[in-house]
Protein backbone atom coordinates (compact mmCIF):
# COMPACT_ATOMS: atom_id res chain seq x y z
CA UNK A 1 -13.09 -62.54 -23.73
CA UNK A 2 -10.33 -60.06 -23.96
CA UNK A 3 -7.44 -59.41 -21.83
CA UNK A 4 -6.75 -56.53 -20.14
CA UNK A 5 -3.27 -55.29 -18.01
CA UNK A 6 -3.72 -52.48 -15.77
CA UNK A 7 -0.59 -51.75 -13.53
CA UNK A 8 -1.54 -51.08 -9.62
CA UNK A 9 0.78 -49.15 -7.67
CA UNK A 10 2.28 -51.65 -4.95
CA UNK A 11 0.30 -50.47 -2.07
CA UNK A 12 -3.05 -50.54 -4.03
CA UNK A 13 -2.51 -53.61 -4.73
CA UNK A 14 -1.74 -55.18 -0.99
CA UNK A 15 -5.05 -53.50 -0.61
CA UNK A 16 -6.79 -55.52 -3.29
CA UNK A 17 -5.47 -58.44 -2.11
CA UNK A 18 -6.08 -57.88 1.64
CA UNK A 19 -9.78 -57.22 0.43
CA UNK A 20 -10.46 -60.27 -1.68
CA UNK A 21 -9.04 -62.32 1.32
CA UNK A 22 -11.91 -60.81 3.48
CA UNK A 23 -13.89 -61.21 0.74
CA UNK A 24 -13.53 -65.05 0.19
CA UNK A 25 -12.57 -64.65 -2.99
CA UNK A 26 -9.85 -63.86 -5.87
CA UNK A 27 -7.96 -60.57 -6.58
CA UNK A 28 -9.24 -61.09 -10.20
CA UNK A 29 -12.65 -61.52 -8.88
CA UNK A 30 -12.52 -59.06 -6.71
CA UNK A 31 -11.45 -56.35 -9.38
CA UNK A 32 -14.16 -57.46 -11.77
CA UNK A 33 -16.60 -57.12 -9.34
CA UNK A 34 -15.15 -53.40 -8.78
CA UNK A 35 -15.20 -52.68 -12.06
CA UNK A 36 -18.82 -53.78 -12.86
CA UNK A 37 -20.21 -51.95 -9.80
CA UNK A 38 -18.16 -48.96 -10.52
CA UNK A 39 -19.35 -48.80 -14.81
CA UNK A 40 -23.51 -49.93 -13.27
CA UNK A 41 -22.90 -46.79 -10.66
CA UNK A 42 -21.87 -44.71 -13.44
CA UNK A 43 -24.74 -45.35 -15.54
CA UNK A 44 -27.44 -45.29 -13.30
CA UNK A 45 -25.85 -41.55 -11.98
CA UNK A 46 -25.78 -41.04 -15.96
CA UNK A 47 -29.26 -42.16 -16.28
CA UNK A 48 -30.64 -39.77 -13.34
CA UNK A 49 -28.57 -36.97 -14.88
CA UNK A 50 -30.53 -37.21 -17.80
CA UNK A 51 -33.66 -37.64 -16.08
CA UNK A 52 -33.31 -34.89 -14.00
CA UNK A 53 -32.05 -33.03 -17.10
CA UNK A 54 -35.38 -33.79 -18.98
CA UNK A 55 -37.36 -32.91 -15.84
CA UNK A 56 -35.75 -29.12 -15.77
CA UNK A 57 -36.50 -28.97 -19.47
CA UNK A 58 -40.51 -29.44 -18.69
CA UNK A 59 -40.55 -27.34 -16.14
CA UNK A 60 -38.78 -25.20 -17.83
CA UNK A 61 -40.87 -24.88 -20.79
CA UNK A 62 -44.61 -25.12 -18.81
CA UNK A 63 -43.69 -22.95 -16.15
CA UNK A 64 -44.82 -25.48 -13.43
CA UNK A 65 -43.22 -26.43 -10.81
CA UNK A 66 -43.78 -27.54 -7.12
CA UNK A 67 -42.09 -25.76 -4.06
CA UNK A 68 -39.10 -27.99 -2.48
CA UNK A 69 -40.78 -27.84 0.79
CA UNK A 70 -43.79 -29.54 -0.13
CA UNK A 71 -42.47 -32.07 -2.38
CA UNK A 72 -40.41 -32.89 0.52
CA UNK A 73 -43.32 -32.90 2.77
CA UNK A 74 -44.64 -34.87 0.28
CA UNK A 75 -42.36 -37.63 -0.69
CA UNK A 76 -41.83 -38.46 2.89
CA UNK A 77 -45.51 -38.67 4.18
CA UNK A 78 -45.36 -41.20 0.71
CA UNK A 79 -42.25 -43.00 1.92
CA UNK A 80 -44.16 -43.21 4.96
CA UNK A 81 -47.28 -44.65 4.06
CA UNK A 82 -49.03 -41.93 4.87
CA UNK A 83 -52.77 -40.85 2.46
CA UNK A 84 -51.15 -37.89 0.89
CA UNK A 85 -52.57 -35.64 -1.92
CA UNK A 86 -50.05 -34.34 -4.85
CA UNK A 87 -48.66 -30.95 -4.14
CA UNK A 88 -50.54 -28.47 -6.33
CA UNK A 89 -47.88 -27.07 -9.23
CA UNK A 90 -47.45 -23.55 -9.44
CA UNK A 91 -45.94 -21.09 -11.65
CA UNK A 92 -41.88 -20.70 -12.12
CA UNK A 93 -40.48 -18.41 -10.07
CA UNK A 94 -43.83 -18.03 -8.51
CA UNK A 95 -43.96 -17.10 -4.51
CA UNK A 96 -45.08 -20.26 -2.48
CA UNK A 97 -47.67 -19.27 0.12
């Protein structure tokens, strides 16, 4: 294991300590624990990113899509355990009726 200094401005670091009080636990700890949740945030944003950026790129290219309305209708009758049929996709840029 490496070490690592990072310098914390004197109020930050009351802060830090204050927290890993409440916490139960160690400053070190503590900022460990920030940093792993902070880099596992990052890449699961950095994961949907790409997702989403893949998703575009289909729809882009087959010219289907569904309206935002009724995926939204749909996703929360889902979310609700509600029978629910898939939205029907439609063309790009295509009016929904």
């Amino acid at each position: 294991m490496r070490t690592t200094t990072i310098r914390l401005e004197d109020a930050l670091k009351a802060r830090v300590l204050a927290a890993a009080e409440r916490a139960g636990t160690t400053a070190h700890a503590f900022m460990l624990d920030a940093i792993a949740h902070t880099v596992e945030q990052h890449e699961v944003d950095s994961a949907f990113d790409a997702l989403a950026d893949q998703r575009w790129t289909q729809a882009q290219s087959s010219g289907k899509t569904v309206a935002w309305d009724q995926a939204k209708a749909y996703l929360t009758a889902r979310a609700q355990g509600a029978p629910v049929r898939k939205p029907v996709a439609r063309n790009l840029g295509a009016k929904a009726k």
